[in-house]
Each structure stands twice: as C-alpha cells, then as structure tokens.
C-alpha atoms as a PDB file:
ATOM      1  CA  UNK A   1     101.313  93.059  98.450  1.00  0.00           C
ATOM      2  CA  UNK A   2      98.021  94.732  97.953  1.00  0.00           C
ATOM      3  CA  UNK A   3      97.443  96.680  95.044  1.00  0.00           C
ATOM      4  CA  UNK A   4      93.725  98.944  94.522  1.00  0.00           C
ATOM      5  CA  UNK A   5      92.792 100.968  91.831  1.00  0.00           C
ATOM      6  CA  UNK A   6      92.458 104.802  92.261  1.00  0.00           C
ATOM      7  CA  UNK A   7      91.488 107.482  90.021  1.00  0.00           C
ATOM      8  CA  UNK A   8      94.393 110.181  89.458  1.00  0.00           C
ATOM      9  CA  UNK A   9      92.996 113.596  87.780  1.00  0.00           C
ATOM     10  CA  UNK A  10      96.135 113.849  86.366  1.00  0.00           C
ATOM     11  CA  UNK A  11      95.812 111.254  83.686  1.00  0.00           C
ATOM     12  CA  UNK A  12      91.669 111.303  84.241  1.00  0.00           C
ATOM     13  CA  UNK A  13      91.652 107.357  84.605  1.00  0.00           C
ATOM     14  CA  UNK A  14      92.387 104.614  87.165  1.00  0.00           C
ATOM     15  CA  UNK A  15      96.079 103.762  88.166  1.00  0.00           C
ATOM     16  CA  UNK A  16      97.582 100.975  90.323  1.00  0.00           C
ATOM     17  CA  UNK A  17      98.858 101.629  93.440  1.00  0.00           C
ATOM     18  CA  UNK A  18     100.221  99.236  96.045  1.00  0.00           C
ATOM     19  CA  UNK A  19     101.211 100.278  99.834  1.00  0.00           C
ATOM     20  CA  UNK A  20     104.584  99.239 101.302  1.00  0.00           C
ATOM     21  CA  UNK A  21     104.689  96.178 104.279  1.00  0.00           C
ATOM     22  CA  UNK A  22     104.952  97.876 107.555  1.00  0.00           C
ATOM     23  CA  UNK A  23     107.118  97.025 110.120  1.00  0.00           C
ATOM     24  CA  UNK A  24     107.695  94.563 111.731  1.00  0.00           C
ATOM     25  CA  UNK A  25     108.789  96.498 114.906  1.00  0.00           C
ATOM     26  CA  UNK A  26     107.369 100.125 115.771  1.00  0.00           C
ATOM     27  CA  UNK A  27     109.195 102.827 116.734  1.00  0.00           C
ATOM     28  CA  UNK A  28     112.027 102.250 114.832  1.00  0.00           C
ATOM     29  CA  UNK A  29     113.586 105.875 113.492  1.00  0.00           C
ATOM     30  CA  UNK A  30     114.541 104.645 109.847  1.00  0.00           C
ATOM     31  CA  UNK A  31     111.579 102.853 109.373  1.00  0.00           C
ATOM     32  CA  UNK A  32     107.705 104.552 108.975  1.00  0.00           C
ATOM     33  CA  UNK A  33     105.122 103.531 111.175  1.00  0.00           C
ATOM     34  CA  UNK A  34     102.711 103.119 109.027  1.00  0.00           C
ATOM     35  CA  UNK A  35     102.343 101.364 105.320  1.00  0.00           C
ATOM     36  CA  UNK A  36     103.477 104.075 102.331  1.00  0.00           C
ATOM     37  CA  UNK A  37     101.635 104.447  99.079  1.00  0.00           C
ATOM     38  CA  UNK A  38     103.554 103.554  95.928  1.00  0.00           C
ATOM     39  CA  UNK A  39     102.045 104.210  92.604  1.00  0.00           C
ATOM     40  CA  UNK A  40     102.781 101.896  90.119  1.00  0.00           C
ATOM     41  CA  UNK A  41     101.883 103.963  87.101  1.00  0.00           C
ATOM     42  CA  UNK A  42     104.171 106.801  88.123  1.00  0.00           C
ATOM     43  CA  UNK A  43     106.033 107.730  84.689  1.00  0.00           C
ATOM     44  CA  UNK A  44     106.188 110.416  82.161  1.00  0.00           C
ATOM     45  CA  UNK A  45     102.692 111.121  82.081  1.00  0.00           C
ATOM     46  CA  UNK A  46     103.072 111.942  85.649  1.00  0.00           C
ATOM     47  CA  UNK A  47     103.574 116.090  85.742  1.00  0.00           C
ATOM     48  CA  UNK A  48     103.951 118.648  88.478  1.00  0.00           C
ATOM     49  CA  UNK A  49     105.836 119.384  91.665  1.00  0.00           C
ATOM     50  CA  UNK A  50     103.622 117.176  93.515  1.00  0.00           C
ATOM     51  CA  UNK A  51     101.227 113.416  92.352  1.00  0.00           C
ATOM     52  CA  UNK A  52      97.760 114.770  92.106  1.00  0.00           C
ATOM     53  CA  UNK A  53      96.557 111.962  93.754  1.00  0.00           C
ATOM     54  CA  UNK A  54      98.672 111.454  96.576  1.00  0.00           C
ATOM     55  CA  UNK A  55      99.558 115.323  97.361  1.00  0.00           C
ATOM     56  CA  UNK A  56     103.439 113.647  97.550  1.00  0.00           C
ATOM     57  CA  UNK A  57     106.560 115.153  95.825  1.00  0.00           C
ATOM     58  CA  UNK A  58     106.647 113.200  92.230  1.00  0.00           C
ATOM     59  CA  UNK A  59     110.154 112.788  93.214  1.00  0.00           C
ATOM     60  CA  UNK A  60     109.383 110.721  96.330  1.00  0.00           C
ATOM     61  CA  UNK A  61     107.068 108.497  94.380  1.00  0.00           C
ATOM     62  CA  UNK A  62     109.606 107.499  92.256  1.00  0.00           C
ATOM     63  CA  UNK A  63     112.166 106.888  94.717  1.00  0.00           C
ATOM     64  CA  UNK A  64     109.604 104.682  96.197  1.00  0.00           C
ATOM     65  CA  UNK A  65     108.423 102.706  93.265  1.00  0.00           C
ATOM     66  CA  UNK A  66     111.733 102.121  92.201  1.00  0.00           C
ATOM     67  CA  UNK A  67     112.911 100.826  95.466  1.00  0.00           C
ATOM     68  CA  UNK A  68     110.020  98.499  95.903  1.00  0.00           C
ATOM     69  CA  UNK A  69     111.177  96.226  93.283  1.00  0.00           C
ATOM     70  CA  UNK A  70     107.236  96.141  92.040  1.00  0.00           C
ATOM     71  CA  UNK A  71     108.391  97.376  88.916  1.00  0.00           C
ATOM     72  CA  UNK A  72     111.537  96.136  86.911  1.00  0.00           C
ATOM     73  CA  UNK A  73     110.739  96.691  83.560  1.00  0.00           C
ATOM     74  CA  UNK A  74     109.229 100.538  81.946  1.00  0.00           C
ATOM     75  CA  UNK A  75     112.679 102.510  83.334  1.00  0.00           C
ATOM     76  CA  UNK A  76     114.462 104.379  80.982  1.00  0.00           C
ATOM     77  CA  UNK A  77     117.881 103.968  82.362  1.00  0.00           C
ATOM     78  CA  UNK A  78     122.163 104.983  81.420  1.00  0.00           C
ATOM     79  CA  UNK A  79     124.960 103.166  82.460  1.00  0.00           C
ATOM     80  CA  UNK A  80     126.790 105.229  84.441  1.00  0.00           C
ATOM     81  CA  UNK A  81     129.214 104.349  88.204  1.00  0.00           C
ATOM     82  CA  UNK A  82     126.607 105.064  91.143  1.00  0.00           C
ATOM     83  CA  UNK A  83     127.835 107.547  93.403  1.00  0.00           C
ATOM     84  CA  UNK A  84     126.035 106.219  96.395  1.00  0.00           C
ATOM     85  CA  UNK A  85     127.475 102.542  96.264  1.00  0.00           C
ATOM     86  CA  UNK A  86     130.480 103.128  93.185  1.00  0.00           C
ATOM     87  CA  UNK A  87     128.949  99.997  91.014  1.00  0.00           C
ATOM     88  CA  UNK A  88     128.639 100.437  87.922  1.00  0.00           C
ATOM     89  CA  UNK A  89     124.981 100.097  86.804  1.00  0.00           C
ATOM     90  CA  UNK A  90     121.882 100.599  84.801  1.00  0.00           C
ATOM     91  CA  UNK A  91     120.684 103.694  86.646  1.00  0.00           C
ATOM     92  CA  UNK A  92     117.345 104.538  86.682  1.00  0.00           C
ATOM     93  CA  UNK A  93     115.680 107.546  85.466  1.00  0.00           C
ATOM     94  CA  UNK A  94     113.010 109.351  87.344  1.00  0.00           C
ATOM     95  CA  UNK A  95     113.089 112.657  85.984  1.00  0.00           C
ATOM     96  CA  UNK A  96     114.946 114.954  83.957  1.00  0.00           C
ATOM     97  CA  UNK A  97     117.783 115.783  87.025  1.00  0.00           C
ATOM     98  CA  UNK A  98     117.481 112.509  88.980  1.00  0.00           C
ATOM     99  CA  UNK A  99     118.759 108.781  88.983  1.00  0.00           C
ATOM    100  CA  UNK A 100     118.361 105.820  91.100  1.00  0.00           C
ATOM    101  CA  UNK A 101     120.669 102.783  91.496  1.00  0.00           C
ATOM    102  CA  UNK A 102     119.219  99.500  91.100  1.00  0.00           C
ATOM    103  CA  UNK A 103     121.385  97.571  93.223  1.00  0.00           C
ATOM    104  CA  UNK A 104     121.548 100.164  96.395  1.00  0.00           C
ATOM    105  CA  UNK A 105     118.615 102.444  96.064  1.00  0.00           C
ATOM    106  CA  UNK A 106     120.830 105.098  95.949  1.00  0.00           C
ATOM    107  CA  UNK A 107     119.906 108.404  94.440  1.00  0.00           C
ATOM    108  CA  UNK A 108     121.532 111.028  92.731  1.00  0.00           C
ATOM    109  CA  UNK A 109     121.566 114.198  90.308  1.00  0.00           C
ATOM    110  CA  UNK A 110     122.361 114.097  86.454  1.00  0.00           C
ATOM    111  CA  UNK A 111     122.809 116.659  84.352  1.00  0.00           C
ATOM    112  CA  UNK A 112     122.327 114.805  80.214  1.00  0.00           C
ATOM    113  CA  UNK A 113     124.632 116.171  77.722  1.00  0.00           C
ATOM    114  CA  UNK A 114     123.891 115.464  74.093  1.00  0.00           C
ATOM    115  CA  UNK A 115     126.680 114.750  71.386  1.00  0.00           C
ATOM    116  CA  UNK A 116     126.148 114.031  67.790  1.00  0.00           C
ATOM    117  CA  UNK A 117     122.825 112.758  68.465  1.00  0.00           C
ATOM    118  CA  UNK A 118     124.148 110.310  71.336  1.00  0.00           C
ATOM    119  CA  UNK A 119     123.091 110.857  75.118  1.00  0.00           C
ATOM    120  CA  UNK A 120     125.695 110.652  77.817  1.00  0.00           C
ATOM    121  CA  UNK A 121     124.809 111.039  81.625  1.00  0.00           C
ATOM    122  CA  UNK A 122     127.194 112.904  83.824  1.00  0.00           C
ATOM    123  CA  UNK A 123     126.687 112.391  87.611  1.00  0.00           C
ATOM    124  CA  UNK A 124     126.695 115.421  89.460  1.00  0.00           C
ATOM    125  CA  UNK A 125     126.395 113.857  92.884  1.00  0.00           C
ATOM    126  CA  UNK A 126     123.934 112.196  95.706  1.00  0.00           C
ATOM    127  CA  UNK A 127     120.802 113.588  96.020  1.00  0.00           C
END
C-alpha cells in the first residue's frame, strides 16, 4: 500500500497517510468505489468532531485505521468480551466512548469506570 505525507493543521506538521485497495469488482453495495484515506497518525493528538485534514468524522478514521491492520502496535486497549463477535479480546480504544475488536472489526460504546485507582471497561453495546 501507498503511503504520502500530508500536512494536518491540527498537529502543524506532516503525517502518514495510506489509502485503502479498491475493489476488485465495482458496484458492489458493501464495498466503496473508490480507494479511502486512512491516516496513520490518527491518535490522541488528534482533536475535534471532524480530522482537519480529511474533513472526516475522527471516529471514522479510527475505525478505518484500526481495521486496516497498518497499525498493530500504539492502541491503548482493555480486555473486555466483544459484543459484536462475543470473543474475548484486547479491544481497542479510539476515543473516550468507543472500542474496536481486533479480531472482527467490530465496534462498540464504553462507558470507563474507575476503582481504587484501577480502570475497568463496561460495554454498553454496538455502535
């Protein structure tokens, strides 16, 4: 895959970003026709409703970063039971409501709960 640097105002330097493989076969209705953008800087220093780069919900950037398997490593994550697939996994931590399984792609809502100085994730349901 491709990868260019662009500049993002939002962090005032150059980031990585990378654009999905398109399809194989057009016109199918779960798939785009076109190659998507995927930042691969998206992270905390990421801020705002929507990437300043892209114009797209942060949200949907990291939904599509961490489905693209270009990035493994840099997730804060919690063990939790995905509600998408019922595995029990590392989920993946976009924001401060959201998860995403590694091993479906599934998302879903959190809400964190802190205890005596320890974290614990309760899954409110798919997002």
């Amino acid at each position: 895959m491709e990868t260019k640097l662009a500049y993002c105002s939002a962090r005032d330097q150059q980031v990585h970003v990378a654009w999905t493989a398109a399809p194989v076969h057009i016109g199918q209705a779960n798939l785009p026709d076109a190659p998507l953008p995927v930042c691969l800087d998206y992270g905390d220093h990421c801020t705002g409703a929507y990437c300043a780069m892209l114009g797209l919900p942060h949200l949907l950037l990291g939904v599509r970063l961490s489905r693209s398997g270009l990035r493994d490593e840099g997730w804060a994550t919690t063990p939790a039971t995905c509600p998408v697939c019922g595995a029990l996994a590392d989920l993946r931590v976009l924001d401060a409501t959201h998860l995403v399984c590694p091993l479906c792609g599934g998302t879903s809502e959190f809400v964190a709960v802190r205890f005596d100085d320890t974290d614990y994730a309760a899954i409110a349901g798919t997002a």
